[in-house]
C-alpha atoms as a PDB file:
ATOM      1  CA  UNK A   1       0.000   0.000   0.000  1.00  0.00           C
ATOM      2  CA  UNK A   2       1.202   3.538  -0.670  1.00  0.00           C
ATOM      3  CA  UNK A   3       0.221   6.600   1.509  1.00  0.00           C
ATOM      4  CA  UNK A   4       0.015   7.662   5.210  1.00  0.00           C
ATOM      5  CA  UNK A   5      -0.058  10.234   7.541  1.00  0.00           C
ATOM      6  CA  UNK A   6       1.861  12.543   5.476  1.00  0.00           C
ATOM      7  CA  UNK A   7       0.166  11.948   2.365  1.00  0.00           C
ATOM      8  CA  UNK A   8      -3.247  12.450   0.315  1.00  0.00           C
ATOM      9  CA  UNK A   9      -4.132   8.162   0.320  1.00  0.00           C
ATOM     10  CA  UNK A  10      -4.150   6.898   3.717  1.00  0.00           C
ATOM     11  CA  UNK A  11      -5.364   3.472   4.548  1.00  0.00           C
ATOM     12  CA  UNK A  12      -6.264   1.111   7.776  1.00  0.00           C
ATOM     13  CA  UNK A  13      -7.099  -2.329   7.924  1.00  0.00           C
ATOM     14  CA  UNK A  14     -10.120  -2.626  10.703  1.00  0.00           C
ATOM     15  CA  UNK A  15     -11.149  -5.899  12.122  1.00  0.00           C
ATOM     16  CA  UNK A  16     -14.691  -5.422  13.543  1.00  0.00           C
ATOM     17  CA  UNK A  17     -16.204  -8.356  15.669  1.00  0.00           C
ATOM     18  CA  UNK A  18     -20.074  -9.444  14.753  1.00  0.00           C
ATOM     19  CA  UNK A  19     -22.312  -6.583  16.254  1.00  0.00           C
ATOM     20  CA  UNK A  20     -19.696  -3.832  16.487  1.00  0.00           C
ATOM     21  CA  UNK A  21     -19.927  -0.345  15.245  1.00  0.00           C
ATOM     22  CA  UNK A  22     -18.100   2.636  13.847  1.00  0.00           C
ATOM     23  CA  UNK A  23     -20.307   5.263  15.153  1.00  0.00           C
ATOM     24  CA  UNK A  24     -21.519   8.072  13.363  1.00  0.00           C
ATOM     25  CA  UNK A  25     -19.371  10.561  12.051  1.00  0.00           C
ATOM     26  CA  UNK A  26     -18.994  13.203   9.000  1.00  0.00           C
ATOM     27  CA  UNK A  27     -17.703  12.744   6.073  1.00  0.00           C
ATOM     28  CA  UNK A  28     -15.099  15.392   3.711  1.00  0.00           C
ATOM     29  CA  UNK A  29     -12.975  13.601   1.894  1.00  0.00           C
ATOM     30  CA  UNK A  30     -13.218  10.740  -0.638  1.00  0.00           C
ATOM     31  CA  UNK A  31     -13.128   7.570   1.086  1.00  0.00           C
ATOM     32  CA  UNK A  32     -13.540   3.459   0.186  1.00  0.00           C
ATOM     33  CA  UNK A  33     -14.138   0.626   2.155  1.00  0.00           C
ATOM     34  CA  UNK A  34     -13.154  -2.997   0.941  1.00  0.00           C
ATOM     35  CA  UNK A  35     -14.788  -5.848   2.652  1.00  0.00           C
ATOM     36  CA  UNK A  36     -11.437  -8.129   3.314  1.00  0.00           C
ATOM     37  CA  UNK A  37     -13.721 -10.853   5.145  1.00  0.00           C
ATOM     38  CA  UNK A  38     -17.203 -11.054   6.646  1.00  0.00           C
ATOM     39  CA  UNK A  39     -20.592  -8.638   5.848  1.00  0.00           C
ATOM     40  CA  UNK A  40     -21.104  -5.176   6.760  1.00  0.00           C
ATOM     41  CA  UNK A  41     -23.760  -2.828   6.612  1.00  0.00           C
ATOM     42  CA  UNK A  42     -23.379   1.071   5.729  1.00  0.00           C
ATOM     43  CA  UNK A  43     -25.906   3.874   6.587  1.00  0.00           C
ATOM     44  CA  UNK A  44     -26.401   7.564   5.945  1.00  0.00           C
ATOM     45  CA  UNK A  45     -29.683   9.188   7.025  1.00  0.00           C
ATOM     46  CA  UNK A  46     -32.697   6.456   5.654  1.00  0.00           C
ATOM     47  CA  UNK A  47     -30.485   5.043   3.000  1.00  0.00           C
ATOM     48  CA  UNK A  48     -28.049   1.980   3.423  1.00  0.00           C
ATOM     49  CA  UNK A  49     -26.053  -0.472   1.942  1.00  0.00           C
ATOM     50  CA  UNK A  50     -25.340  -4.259   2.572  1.00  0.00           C
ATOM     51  CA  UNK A  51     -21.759  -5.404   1.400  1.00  0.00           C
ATOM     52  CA  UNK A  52     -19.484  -8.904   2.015  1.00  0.00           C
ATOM     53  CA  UNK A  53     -16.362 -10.203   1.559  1.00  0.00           C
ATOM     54  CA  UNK A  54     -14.932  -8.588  -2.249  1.00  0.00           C
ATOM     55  CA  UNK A  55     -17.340  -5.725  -1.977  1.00  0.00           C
ATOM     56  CA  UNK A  56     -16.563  -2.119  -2.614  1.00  0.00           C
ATOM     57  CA  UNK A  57     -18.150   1.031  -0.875  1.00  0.00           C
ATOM     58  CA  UNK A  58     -18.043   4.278  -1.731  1.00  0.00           C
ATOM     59  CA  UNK A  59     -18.270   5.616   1.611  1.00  0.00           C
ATOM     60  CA  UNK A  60     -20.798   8.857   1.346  1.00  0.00           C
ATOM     61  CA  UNK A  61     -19.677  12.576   1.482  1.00  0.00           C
ATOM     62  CA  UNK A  62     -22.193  13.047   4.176  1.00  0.00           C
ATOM     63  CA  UNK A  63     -23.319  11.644   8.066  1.00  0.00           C
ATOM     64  CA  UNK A  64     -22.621   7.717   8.058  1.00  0.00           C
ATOM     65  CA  UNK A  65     -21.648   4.706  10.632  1.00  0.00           C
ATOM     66  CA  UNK A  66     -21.005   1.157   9.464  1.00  0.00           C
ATOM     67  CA  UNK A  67     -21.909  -2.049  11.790  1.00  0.00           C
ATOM     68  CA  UNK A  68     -20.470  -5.227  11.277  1.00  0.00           C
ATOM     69  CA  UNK A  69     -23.078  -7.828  10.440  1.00  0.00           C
ATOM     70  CA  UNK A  70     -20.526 -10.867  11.017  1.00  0.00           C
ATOM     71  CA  UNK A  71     -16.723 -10.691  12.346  1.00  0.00           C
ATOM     72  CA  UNK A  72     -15.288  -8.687   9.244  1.00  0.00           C
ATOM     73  CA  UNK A  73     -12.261  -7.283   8.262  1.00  0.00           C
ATOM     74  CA  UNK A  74     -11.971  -3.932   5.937  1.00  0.00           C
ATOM     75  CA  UNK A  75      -9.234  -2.055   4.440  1.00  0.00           C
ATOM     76  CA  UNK A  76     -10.500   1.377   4.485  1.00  0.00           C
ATOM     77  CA  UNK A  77      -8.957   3.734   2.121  1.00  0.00           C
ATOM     78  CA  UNK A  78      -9.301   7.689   2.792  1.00  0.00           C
ATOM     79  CA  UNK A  79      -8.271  10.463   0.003  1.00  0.00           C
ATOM     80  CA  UNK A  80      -7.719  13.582   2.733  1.00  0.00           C
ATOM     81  CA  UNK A  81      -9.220  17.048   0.732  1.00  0.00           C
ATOM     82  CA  UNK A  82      -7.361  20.415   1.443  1.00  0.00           C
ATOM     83  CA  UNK A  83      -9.726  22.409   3.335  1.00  0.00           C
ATOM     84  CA  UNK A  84     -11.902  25.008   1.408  1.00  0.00           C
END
């Protein structure tokens, strides 16, 4: 993988057991998240999206969280924006 804290492309690898949550949180840059292993789910607002192991999401440029649906494991990939 190329990137880090210095850089535009950052990336983590998350393991998340069954149940667990990211909680809520804004969203400004242009961010992924590949499903290494398990099934996730993705909200914003009313809308979500369902996603297992070899799925991509296109995380949205607004309010989301993400629960784990089964023990899963996600490389999440973050393009950091300059500030306006």
């Amino acid at each position: 993988m190329f990137g880090g804290h210095e850089k535009v492309l950052r990336q983590t690898v998350v393991a998340l057991r069954a149940g667990a949550q990211i909680a809520e949180r804004e969203n400004h840059d242009e961010a992924t998240i590949f499903v290494l292993g398990g099934r996730v789910r993705l909200w914003s607002g009313e809308v979500e999206w369902l996603a297992r192991s070899g799925h991509l999401l296109i995380v949205p440029n607004a309010r989301h969280g993400l629960e784990a649906l089964e023990d899963a494991t996600l490389l999440i990939t973050v393009a950091k924006l300059p500030p306006e």
